[in-house]
C-alpha atoms as a PDB file:
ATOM      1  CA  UNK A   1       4.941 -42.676   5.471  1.00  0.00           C
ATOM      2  CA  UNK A   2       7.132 -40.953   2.316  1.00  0.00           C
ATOM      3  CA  UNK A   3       7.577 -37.257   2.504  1.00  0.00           C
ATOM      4  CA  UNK A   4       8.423 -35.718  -0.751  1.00  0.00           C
ATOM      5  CA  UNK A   5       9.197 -32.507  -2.057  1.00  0.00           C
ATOM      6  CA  UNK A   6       9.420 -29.585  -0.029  1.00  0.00           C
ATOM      7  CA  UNK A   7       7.664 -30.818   3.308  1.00  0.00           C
ATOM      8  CA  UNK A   8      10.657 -32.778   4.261  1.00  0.00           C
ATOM      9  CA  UNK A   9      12.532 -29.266   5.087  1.00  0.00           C
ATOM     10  CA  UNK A  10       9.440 -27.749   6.466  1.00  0.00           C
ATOM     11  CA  UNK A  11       9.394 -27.947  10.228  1.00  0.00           C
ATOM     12  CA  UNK A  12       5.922 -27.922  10.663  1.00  0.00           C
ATOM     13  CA  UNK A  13       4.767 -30.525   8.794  1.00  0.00           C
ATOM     14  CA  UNK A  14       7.577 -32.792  10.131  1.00  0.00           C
ATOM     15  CA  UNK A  15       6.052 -31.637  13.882  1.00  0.00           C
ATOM     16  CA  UNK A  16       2.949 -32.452  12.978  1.00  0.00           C
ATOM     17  CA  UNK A  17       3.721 -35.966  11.623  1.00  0.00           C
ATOM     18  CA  UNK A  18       6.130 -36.655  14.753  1.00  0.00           C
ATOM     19  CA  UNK A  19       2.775 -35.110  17.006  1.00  0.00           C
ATOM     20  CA  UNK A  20       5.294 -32.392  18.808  1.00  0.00           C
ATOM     21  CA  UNK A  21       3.780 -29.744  17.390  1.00  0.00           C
ATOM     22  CA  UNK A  22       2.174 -27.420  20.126  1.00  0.00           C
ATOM     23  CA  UNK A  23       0.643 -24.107  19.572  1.00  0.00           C
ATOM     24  CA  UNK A  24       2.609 -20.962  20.529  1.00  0.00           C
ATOM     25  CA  UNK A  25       6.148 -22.541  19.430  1.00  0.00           C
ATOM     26  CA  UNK A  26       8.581 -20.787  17.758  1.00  0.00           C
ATOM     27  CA  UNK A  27       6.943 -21.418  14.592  1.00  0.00           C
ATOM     28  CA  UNK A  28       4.314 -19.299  15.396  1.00  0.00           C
ATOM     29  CA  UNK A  29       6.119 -16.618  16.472  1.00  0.00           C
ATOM     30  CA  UNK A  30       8.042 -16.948  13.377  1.00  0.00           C
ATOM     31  CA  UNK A  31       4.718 -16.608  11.414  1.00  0.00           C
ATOM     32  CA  UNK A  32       4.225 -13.665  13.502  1.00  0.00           C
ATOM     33  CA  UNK A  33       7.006 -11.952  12.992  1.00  0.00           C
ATOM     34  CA  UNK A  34       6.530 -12.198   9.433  1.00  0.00           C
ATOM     35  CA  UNK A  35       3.531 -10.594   8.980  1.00  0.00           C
ATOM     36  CA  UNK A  36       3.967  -8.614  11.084  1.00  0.00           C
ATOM     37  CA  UNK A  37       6.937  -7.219   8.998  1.00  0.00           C
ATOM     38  CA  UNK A  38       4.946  -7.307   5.979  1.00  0.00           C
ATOM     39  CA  UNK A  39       2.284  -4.763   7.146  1.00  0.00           C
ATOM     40  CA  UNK A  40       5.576  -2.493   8.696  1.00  0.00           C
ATOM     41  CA  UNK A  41       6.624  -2.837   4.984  1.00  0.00           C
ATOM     42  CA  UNK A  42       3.259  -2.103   3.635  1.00  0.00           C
ATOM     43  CA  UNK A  43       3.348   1.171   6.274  1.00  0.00           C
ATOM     44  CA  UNK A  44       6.258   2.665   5.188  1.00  0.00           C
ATOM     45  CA  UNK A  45       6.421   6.184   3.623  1.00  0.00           C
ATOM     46  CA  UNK A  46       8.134   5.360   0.163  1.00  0.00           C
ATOM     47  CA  UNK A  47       5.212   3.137  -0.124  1.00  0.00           C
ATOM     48  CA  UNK A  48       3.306   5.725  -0.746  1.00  0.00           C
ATOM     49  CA  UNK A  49       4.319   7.176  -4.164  1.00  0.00           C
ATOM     50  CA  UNK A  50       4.281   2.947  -5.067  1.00  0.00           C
ATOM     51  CA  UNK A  51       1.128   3.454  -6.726  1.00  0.00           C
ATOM     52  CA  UNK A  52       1.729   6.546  -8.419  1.00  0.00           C
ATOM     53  CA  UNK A  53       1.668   6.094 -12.309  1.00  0.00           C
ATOM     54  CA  UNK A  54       5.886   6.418 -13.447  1.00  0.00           C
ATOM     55  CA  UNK A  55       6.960   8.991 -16.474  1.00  0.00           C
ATOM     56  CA  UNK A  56       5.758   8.340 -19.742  1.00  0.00           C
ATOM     57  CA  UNK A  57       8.346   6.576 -21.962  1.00  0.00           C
ATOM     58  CA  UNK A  58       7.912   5.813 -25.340  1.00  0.00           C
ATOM     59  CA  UNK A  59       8.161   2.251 -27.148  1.00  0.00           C
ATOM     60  CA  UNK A  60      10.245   2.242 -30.120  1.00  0.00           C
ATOM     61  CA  UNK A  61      10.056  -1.073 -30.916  1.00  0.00           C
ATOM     62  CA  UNK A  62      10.916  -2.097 -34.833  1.00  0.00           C
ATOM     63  CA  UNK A  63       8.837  -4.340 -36.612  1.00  0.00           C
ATOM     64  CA  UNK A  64      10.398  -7.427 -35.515  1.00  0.00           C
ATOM     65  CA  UNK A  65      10.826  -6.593 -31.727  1.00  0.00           C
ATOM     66  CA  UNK A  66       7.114  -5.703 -31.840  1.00  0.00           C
ATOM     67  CA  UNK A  67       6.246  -9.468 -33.208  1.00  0.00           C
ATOM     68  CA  UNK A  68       8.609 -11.381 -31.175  1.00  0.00           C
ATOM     69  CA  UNK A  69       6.178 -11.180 -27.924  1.00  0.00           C
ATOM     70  CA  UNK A  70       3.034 -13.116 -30.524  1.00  0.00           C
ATOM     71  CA  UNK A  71       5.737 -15.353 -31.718  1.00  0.00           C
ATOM     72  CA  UNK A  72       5.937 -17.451 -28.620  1.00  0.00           C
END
């Protein structure tokens, strides 16, 4: 069997096609710890004012800056 791409680097795919993965590997805790640090992330106080519209700024754009974004 050919692996391509990515899943030749990725450790659990390559366990899985060898049949050595086992549940409640390091791979797991690795997924773990992960999320895990996401939601910490998600929980910390700066996070807070994230959603909190930012100052008003105004767009002066000239004519051509203004039609470069349609001209793609």
């Amino acid at each position: 069997m050919r692996i391509r791409g990515a899943s030749r680097s990725n450790p659990y795919v390559l366990q899985q096609l060898s049949g050595t993965y086992d549940a409640g590997n390091f791979l797991d805790a690795l997924w773990l710890g992960g999320n895990i640090a996401l939601g910490a992330a998600g929980l910390h106080p700066t996070m807070a004012a994230f959603g909190e519209p930012g100052p008003d700024e105004e767009l002066n754009l000239s004519p051509p800056g203004a039609a470069a974004p349609a001209a793609r």
